[in-house]
Protein backbone atom coordinates (compact mmCIF):
# COMPACT_ATOMS: atom_id res chain seq x y z
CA UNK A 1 157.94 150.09 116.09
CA UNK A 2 154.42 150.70 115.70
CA UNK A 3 151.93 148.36 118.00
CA UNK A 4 149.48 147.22 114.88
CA UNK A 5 152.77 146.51 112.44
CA UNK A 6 152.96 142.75 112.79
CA UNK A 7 156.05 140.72 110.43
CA UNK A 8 155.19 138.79 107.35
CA UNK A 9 157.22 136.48 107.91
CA UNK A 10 155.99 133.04 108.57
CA UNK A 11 157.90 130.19 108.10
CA UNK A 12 156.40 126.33 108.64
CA UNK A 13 157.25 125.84 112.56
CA UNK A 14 156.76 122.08 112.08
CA UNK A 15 159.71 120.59 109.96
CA UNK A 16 158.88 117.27 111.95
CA UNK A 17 155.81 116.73 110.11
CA UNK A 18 157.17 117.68 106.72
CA UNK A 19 159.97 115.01 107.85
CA UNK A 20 157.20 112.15 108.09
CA UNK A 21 155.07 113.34 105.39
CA UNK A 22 158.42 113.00 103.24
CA UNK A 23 159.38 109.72 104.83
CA UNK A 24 155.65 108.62 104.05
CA UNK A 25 156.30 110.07 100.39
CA UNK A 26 159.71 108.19 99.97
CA UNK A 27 158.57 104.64 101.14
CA UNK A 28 155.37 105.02 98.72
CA UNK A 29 157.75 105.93 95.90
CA UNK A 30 160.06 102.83 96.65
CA UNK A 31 157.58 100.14 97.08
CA UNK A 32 155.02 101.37 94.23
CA UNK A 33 157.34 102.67 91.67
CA UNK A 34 160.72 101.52 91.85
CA UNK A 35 159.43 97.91 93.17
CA UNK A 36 156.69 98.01 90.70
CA UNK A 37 156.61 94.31 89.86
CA UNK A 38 156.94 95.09 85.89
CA UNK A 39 160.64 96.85 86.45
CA UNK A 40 161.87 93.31 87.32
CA UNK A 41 162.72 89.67 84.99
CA UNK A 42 159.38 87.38 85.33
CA UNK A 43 157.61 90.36 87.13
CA UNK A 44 159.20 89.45 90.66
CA UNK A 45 160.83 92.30 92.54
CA UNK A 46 163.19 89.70 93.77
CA UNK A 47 164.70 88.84 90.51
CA UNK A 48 167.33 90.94 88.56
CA UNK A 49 165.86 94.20 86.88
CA UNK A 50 165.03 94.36 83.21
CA UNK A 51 167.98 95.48 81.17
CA UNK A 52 168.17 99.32 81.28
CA UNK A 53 165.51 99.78 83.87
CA UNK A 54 166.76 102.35 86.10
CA UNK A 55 163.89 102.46 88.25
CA UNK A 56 164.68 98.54 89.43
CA UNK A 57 167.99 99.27 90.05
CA UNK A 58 167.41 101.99 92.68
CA UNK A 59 164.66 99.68 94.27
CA UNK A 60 167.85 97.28 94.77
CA UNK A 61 169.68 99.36 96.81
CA UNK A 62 167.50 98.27 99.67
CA UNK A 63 166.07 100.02 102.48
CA UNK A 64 168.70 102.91 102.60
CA UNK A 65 167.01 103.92 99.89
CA UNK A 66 163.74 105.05 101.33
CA UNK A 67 165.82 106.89 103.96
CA UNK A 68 168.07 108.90 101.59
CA UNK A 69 164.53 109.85 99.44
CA UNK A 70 163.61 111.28 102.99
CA UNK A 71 166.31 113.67 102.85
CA UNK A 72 165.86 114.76 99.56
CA UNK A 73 162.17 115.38 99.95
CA UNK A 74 162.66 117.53 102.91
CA UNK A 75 165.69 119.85 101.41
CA UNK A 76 163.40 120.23 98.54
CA UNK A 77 160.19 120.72 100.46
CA UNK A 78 162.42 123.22 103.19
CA UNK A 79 163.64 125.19 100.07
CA UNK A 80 160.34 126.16 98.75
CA UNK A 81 159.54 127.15 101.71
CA UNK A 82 162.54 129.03 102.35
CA UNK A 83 162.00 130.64 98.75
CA UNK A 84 158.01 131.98 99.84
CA UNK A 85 158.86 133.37 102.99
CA UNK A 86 162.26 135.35 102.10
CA UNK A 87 160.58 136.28 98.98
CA UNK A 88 157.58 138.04 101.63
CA UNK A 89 160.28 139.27 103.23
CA UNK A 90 161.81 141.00 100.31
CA UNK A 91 158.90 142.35 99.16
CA UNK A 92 156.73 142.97 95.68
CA UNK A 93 159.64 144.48 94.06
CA UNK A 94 163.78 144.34 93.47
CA UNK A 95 165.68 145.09 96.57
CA UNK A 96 168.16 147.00 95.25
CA UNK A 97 165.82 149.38 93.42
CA UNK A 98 164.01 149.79 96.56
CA UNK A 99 166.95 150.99 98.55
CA UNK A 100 168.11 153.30 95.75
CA UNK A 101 164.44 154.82 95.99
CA UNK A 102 164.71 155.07 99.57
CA UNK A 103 168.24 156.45 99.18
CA UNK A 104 166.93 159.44 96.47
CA UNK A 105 163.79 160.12 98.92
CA UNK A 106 166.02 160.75 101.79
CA UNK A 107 168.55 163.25 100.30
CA UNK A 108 165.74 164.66 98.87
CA UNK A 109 164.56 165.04 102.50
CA UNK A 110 160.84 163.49 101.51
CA UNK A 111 160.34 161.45 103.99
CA UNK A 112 156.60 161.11 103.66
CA UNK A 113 157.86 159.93 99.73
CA UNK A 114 159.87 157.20 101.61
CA UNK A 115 157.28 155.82 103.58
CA UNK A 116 155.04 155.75 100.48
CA UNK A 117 157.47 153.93 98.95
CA UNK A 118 157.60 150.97 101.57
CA UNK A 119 153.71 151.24 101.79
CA UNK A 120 154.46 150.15 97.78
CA UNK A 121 157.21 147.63 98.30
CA UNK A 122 155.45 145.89 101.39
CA UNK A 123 157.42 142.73 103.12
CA UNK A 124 159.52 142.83 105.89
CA UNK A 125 162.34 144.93 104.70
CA UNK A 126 160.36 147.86 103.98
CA UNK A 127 158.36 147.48 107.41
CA UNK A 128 161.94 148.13 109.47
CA UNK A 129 162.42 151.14 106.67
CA UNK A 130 158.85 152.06 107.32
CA UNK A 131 159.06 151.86 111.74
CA UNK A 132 162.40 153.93 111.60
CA UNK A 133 161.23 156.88 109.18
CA UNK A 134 158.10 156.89 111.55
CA UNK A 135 160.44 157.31 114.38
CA UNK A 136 162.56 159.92 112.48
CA UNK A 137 159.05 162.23 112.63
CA UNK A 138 158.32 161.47 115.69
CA UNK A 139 162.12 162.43 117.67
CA UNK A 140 161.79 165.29 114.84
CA UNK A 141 158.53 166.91 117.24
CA UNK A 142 160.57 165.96 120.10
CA UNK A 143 161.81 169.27 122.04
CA UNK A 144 163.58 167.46 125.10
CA UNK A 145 165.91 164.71 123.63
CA UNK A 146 168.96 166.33 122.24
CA UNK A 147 170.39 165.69 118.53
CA UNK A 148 172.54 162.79 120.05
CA UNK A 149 169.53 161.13 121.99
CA UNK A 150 167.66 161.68 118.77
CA UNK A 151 169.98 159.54 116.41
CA UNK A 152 170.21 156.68 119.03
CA UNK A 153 166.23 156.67 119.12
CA UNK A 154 166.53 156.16 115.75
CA UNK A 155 168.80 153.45 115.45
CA UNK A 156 167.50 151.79 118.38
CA UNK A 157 164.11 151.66 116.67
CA UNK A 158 165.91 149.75 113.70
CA UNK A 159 167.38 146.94 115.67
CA UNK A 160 164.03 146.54 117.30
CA UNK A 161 162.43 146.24 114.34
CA UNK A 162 164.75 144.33 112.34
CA UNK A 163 165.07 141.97 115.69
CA UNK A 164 160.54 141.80 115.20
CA UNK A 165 161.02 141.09 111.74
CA UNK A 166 163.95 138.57 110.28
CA UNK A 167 163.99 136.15 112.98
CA UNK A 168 162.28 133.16 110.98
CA UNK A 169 164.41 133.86 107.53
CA UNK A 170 166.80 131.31 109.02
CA UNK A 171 164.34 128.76 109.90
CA UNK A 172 164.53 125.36 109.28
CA UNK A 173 168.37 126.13 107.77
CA UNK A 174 170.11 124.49 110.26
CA UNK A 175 168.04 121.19 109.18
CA UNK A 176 169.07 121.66 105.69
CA UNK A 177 172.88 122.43 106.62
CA UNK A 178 172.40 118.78 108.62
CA UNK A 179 171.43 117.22 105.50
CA UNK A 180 174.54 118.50 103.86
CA UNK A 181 176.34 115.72 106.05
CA UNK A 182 173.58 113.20 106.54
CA UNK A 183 172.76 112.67 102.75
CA UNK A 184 176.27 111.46 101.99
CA UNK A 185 177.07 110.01 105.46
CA UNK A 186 173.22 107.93 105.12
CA UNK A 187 175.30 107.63 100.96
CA UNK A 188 178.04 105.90 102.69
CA UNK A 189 176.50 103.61 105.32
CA UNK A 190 174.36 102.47 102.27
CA UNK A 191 177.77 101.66 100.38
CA UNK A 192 179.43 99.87 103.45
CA UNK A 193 175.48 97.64 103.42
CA UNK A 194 176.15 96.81 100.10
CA UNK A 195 179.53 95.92 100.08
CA UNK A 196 179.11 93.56 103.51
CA UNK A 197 176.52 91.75 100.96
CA UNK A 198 178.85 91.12 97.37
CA UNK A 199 181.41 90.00 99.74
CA UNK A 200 178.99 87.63 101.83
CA UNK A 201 177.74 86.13 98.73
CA UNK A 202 181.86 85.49 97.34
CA UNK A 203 181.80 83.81 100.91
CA UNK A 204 178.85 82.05 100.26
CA UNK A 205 179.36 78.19 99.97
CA UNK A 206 178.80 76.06 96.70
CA UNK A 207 180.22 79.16 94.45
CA UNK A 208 179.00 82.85 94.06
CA UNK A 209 175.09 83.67 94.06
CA UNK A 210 175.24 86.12 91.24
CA UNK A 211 171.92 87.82 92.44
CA UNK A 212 172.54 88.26 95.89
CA UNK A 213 176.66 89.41 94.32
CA UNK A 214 174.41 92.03 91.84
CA UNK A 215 172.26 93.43 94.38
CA UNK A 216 174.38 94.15 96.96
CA UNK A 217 176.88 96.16 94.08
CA UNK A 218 173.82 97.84 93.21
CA UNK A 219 172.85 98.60 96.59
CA UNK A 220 176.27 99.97 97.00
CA UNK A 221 176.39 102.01 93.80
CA UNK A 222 172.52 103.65 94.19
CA UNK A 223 173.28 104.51 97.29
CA UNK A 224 176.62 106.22 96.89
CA UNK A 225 174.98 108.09 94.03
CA UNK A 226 171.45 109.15 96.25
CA UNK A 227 173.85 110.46 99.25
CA UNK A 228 176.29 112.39 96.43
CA UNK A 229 173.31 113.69 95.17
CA UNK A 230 171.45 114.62 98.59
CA UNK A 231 174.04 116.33 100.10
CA UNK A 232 175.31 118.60 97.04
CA UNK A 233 171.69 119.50 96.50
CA UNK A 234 171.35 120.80 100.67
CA UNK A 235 174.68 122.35 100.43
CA UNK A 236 173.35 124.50 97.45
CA UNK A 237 170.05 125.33 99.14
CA UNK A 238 172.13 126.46 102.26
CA UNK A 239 174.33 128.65 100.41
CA UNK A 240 171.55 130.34 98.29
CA UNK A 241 169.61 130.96 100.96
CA UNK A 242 172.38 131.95 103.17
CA UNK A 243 173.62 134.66 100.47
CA UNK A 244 169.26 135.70 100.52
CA UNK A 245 169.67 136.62 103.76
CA UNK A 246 172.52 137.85 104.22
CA UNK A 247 171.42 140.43 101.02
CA UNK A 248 168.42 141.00 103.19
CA UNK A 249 170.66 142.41 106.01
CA UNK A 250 172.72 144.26 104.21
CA UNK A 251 169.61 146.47 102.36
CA UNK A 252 168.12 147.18 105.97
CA UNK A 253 171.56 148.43 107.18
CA UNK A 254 172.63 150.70 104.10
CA UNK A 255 169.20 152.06 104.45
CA UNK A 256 169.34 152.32 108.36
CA UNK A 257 172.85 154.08 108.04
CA UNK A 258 171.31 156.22 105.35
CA UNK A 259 168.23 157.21 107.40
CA UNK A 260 170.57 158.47 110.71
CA UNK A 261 173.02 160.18 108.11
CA UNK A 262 170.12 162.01 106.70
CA UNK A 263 168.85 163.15 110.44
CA UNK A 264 172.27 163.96 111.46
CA UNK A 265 172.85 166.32 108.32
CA UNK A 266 169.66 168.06 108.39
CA UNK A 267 169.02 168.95 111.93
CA UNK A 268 171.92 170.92 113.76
């Protein structure tokens, strides 16, 4: 691959701080929207909410709450920043009409079309494209290596360059494919919280305490629903971006297997 060619590629390297700036986020959210005194009877947050206020009852599912907002704020904030960096990678235009370009320019035996063609596309895709038909000139100069040392040249410049390239399209996945079982599991230890509380106050002596019997149902029932919710939304992000990738891989190695068919046809 060439020495100047750099990837362009760049993913955020600190998740930890997008973390804290989402925990930050989440416990700002709770305590000045949802426990905005004027969602709650007689303005107290410690009252019932006003009929039909939704925003009161999630601030009464407690302080699992806050934690579960966490979550969602980072798969969100991790999948636009998934979306800008495989979109680099990709390049300015559609993949697929890239690769058929590439495709056409090769059996047409232009490769000096081809390479203007990635210098159009840009991203990292049409760099590994671009470092292999450079290679493909240079072995084609070459009077030593034989046809067979030639090809393997070739393809050995592709895995380099694909290994320079794609590493950080996966990054920060694995923290979203966590979510996928935190968000429900953070869901469920929210549910178990507020079910310990109806039953306390049923326990309670002198008769039930219908507020503290509310809240914890509501705790239970917010919380199931923000874990549900959590975990369906990181298991979608996963799989999209998953599938991006994968995509991703697959146009570099039709093109790579069309770029050493192309050599191996033309030169005896």
């Amino acid at each position: 691959m060439e020495k100047n060619q750099k990837t362009k590629v760049k993913g955020v390297n600190s998740s930890s701080m997008i973390m804290l700036a989402c925990l930050a986020l989440a416990i700002a959210i709770y305590y000045f929207i949802f426990g905005n005194p004027s969602n709650f009877v007689n303005n107290d947050p410690n009252n019932h909410p006003l009929d039909g206020n939704l925003l009161g009852t999630i601030y009464k599912g407690g302080f699992i709450v806050p934690l579960i907002q966490t979550l969602l704020l980072t798969v969100l904030a991790l999948s636009v920043e998934r979306f800008i960096a495989i979109k680099k990678a990709e390049g300015k235009g559609n993949l697929t009409v890239f690769v058929h370009e590439i495709n056409g320019a090769l059996s047409a035996g232009d490769i000096k079309g081809a390479k203007e063609i990635c210098a159009k596309q840009e991203g990292s895709v049409a760099n590994v494209v671009s470092s292999a038909l450079t290679k493909y000139e240079q072995v084609e100069q070459d009077s030593v290596m034989s046809k067979e040392q030639k090809i393997l040249a070739i393809q050995k410049e592709i895995e380099e360059a694909t290994a320079l390239e794609l590493p950080m399209l996966s990054q920060n996945l694995p923290i979203i494919a966590t979510i996928t079982t935190l968000g429900t599991l953070m869901g469920l230890l929210g549910t178990v919280i507020g079910m310990i509380r109806s039953f306390a106050s049923l326990a309670g002596a002198g008769g039930t305490d219908s507020i503290a019997l509310s809240q914890g149902i509501s705790e239970a029932l917010i919380n199931t629903a923000f874990g549900i919710a959590t975990g369906a939304l990181a298991v979608v992000s996963y799989n999209y971006f998953t599938s991006r990738i994968d995509s991703v891989t697959y146009c570099i190695d039709e093109v790579g297997f069309s770029i050493v068919n192309t050599y191996a046809a033309s030169h005896k």
